[in-house]
C-alpha atoms as a PDB file:
ATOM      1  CA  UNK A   1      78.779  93.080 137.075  1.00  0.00           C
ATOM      2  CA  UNK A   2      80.726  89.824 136.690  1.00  0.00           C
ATOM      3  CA  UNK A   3      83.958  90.112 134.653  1.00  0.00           C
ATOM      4  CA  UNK A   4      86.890  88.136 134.434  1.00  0.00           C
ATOM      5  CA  UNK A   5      85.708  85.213 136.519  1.00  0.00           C
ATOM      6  CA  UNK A   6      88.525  82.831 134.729  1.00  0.00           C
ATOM      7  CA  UNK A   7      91.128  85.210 135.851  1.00  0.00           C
ATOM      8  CA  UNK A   8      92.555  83.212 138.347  1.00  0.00           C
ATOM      9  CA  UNK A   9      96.053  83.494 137.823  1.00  0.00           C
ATOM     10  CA  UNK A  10      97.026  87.292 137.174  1.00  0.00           C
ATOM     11  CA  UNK A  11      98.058  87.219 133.506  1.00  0.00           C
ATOM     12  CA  UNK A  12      97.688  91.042 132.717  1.00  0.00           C
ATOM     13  CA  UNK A  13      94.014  90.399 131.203  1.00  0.00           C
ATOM     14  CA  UNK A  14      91.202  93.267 130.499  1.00  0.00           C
ATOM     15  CA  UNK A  15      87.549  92.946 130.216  1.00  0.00           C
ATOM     16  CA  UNK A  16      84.913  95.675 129.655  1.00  0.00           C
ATOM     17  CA  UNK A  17      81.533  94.907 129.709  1.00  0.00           C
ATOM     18  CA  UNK A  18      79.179  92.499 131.495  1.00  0.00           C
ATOM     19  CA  UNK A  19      79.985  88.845 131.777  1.00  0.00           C
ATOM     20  CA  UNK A  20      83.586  90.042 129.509  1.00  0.00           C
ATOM     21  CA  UNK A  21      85.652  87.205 130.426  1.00  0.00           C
ATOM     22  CA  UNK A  22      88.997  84.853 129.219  1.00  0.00           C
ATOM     23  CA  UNK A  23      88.145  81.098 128.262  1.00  0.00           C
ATOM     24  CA  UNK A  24      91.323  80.009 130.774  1.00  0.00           C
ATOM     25  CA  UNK A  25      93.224  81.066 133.407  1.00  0.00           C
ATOM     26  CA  UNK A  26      96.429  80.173 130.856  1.00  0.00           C
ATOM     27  CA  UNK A  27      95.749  83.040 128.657  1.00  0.00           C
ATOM     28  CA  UNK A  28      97.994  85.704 128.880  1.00  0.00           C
ATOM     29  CA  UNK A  29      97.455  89.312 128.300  1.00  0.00           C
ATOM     30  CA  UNK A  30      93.694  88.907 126.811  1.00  0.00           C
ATOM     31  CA  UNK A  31      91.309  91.516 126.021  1.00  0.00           C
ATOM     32  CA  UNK A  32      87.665  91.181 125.721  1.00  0.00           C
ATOM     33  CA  UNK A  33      85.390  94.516 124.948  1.00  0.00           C
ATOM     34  CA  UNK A  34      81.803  93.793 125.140  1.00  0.00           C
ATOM     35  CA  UNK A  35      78.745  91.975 126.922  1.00  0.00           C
ATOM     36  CA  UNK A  36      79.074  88.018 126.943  1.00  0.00           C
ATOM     37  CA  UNK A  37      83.054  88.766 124.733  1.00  0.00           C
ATOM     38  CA  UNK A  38      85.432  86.326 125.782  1.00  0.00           C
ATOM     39  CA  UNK A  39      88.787  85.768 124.574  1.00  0.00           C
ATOM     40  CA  UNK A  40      90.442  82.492 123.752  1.00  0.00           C
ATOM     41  CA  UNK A  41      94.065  82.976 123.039  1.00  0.00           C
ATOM     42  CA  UNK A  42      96.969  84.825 124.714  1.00  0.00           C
ATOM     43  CA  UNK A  43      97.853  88.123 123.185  1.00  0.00           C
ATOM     44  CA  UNK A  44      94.500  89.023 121.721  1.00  0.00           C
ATOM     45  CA  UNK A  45      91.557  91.327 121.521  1.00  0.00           C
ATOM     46  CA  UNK A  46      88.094  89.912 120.780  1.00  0.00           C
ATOM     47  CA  UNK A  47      85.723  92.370 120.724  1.00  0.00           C
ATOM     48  CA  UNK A  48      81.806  91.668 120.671  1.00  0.00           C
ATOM     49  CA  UNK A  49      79.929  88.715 121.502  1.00  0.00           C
ATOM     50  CA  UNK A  50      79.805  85.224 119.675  1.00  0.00           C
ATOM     51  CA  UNK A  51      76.543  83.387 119.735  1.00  0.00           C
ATOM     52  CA  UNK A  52      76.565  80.144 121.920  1.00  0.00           C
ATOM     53  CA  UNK A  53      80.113  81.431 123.496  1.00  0.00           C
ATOM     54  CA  UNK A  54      80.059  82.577 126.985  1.00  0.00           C
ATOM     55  CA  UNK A  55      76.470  82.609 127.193  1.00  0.00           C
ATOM     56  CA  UNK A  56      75.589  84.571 124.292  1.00  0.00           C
ATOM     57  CA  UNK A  57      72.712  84.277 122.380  1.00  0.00           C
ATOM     58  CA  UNK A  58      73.872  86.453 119.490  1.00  0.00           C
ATOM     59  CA  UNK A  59      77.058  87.601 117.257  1.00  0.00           C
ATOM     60  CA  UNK A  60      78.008  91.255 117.549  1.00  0.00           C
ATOM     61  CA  UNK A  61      78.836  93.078 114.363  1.00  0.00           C
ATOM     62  CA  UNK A  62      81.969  95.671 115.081  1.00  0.00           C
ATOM     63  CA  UNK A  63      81.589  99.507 113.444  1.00  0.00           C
ATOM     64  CA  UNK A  64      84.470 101.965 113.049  1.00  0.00           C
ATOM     65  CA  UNK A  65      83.104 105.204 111.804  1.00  0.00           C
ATOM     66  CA  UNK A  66      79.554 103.991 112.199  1.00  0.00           C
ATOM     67  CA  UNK A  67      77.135 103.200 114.957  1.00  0.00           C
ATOM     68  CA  UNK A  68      74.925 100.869 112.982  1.00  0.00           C
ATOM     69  CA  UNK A  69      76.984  98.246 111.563  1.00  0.00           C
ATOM     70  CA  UNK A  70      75.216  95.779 109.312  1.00  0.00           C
ATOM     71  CA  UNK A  71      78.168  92.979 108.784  1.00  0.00           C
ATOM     72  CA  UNK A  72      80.620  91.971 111.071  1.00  0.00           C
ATOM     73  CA  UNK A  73      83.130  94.389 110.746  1.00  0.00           C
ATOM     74  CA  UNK A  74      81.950  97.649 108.725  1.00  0.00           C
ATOM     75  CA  UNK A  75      84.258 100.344 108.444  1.00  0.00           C
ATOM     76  CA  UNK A  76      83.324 103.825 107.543  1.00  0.00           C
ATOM     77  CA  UNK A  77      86.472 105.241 105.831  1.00  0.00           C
ATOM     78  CA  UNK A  78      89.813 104.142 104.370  1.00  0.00           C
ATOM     79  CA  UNK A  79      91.434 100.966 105.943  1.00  0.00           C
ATOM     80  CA  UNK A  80      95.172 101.178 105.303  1.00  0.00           C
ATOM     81  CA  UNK A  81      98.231  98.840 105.604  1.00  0.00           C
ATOM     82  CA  UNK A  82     101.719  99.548 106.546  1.00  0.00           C
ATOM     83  CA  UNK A  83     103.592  98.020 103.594  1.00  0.00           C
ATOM     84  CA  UNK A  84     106.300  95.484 104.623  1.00  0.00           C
ATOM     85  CA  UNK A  85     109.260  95.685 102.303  1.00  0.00           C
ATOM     86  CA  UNK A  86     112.158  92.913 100.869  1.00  0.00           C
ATOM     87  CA  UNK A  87     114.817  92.379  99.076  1.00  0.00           C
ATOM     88  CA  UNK A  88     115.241  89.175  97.233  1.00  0.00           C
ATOM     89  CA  UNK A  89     118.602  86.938  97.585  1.00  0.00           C
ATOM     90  CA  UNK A  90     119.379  84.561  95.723  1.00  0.00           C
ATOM     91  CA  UNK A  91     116.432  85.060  93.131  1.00  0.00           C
ATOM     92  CA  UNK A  92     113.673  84.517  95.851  1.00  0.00           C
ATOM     93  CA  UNK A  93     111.943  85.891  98.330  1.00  0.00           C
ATOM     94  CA  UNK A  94     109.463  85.275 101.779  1.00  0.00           C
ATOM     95  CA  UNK A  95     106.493  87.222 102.849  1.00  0.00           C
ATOM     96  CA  UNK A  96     106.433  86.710 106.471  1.00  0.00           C
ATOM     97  CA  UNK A  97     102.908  86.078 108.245  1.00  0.00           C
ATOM     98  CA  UNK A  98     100.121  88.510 109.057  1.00  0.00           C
ATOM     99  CA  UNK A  99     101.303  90.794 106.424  1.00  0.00           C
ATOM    100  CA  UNK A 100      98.631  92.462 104.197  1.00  0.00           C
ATOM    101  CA  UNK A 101     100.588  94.915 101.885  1.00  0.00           C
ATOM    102  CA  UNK A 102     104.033  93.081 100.780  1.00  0.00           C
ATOM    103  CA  UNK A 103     106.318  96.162  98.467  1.00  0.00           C
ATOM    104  CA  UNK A 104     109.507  93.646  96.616  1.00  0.00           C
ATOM    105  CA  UNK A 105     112.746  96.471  96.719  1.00  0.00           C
ATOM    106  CA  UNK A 106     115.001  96.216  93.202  1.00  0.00           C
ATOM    107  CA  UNK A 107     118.090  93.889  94.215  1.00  0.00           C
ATOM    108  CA  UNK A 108     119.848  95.215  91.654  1.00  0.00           C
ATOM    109  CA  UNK A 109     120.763  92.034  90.057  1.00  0.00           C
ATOM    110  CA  UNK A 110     119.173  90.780  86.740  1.00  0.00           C
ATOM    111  CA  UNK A 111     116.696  87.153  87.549  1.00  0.00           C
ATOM    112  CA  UNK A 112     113.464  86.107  87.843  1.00  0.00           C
ATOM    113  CA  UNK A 113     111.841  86.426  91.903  1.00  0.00           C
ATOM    114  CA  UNK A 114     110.237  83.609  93.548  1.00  0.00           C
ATOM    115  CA  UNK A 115     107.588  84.729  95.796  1.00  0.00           C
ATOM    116  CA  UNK A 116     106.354  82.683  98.868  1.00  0.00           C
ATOM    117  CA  UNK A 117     104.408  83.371 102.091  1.00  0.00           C
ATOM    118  CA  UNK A 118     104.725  81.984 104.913  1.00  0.00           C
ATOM    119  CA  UNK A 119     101.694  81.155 107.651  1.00  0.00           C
ATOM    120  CA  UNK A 120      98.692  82.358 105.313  1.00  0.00           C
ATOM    121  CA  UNK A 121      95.714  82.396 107.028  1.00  0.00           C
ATOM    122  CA  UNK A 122      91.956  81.459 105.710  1.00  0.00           C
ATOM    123  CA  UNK A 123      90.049  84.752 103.696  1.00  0.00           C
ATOM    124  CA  UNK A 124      93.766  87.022 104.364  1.00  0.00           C
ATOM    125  CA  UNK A 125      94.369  89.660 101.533  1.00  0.00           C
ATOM    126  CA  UNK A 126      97.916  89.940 100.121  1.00  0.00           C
ATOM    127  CA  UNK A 127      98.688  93.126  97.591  1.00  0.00           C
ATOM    128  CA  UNK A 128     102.262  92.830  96.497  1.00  0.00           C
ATOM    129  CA  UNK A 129     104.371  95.469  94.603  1.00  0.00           C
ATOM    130  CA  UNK A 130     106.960  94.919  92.531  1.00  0.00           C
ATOM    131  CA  UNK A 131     109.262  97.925  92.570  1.00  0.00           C
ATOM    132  CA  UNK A 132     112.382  95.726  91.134  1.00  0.00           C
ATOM    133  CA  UNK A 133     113.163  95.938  87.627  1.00  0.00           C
ATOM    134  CA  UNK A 134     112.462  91.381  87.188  1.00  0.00           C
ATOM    135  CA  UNK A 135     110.075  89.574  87.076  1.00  0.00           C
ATOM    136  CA  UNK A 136     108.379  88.274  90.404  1.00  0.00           C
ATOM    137  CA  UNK A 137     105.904  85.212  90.562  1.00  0.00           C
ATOM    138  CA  UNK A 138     103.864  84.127  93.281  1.00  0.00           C
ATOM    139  CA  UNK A 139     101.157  81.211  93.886  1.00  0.00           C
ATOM    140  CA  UNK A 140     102.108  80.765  89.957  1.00  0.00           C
ATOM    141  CA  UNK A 141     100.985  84.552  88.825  1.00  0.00           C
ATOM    142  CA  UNK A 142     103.656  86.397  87.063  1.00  0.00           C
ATOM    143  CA  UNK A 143     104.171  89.734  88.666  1.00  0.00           C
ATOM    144  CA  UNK A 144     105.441  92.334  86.364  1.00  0.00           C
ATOM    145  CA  UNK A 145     108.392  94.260  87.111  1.00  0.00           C
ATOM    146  CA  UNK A 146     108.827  98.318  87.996  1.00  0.00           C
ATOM    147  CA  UNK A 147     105.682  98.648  89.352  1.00  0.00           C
ATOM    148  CA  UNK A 148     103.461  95.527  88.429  1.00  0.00           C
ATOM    149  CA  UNK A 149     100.615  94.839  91.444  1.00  0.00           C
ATOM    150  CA  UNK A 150      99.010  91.885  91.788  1.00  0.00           C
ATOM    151  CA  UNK A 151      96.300  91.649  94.277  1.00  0.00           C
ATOM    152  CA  UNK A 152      95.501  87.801  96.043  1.00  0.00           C
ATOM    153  CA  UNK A 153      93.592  85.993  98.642  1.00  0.00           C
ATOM    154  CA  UNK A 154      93.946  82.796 100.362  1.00  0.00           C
ATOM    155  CA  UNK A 155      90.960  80.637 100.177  1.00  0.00           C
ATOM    156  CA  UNK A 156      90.540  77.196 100.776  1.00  0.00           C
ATOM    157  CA  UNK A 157      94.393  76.555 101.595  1.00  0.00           C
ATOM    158  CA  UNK A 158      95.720  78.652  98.130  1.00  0.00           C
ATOM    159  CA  UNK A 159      96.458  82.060  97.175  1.00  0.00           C
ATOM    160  CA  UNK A 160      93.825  83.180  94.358  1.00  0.00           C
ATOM    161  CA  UNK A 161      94.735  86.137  92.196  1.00  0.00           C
ATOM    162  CA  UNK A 162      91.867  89.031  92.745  1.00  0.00           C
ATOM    163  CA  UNK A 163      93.053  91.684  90.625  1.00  0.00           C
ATOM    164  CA  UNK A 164      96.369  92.524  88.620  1.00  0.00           C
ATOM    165  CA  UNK A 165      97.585  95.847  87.464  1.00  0.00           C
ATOM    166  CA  UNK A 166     101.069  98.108  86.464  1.00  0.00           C
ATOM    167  CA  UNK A 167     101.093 101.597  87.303  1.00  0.00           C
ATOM    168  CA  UNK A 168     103.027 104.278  89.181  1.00  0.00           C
ATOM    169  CA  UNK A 169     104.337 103.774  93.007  1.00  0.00           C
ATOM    170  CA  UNK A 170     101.381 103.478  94.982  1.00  0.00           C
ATOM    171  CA  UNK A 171     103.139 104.285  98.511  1.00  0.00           C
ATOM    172  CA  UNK A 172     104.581 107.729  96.682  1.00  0.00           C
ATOM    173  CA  UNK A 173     102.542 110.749  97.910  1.00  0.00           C
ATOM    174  CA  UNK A 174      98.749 111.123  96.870  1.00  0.00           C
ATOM    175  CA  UNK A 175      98.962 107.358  94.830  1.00  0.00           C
ATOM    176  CA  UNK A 176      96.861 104.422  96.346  1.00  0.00           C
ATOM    177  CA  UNK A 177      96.522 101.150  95.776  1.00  0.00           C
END
């Protein structure tokens, strides 16, 4: 079957499945899974087919845990997060990009946080835990201290609050967020 055709120059790319291919010989290190997949960007995996890419005439959904996914990623399970951790300095503090679960570490000083991210991209979720004993506000939401949760997404270029809550660590053993 016809894979890879782009690959002209060898930049350590994978495809699996018929016509699986890379939009440019410039990508590097690409993966596309799937019949009509093609990837678009260097250090990524697209998986499935997108309807008037590559020749495809329809959008694949993606299942994990399921064989009959009805929306374009369904998962059959728990999804988790590794939570990235910080300490603020100087009474603020940065969530780096493509992070999902954000935990804010006590700093032991006494003064308000200021909480920014950096990068956000369009529909991301953010969950951010305050485990210092201050105040922490992000995207203008005041974030209780010891414990306070507040739950956002980005949508159409801000963070929107989703959900807010104080309760017990969730990353101790048998909590969840």
């Amino acid at each position: 079957s016809y894979t890879l055709g782009n690959n002209i120059s060898s930049g350590y790319n994978t495809g699996l499945g018929f016509y699986a291919d890379i939009a440019n010989d410039t990508i590097q290190q690409g993966t596309a899974i799937g019949a009509f997949a093609q990837v678009a960007q260097s250090n990524s995996v697209v998986i499935g087919s997108i309807n008037g890419i590559n020749g495809a005439s329809v959008s694949a959904n993606v299942g994990i845990g399921t064989n009959s996914p009805n929306t374009k990623l369904e998962v059959n399970g728990a999804i988790s997060a590794t939570p990235v951790t910080g300490t603020p300095s100087g009474g603020s503090l940065t969530v780096g990009a493509n992070v999902s679960v954000f935990q804010i570490l006590d700093d032991g000083a006494s003064a308000a946080i200021s909480v920014s991210a950096t990068s956000p991209k369009e529909g991301q979720f953010l969950i951010i835990f305050n485990t210092d004993a201050d105040l922490a506000t992000f995207a203008g939401v005041a974030i209780p201290g010891t414990n306070g949760v507040g739950h956002f997404q980005y949508i159409n270029g801000g963070w929107r609050l989703t959900g807010m809550g104080v309760g017990t660590n969730p990353f101790s053993a048998g909590a969840g967020l």
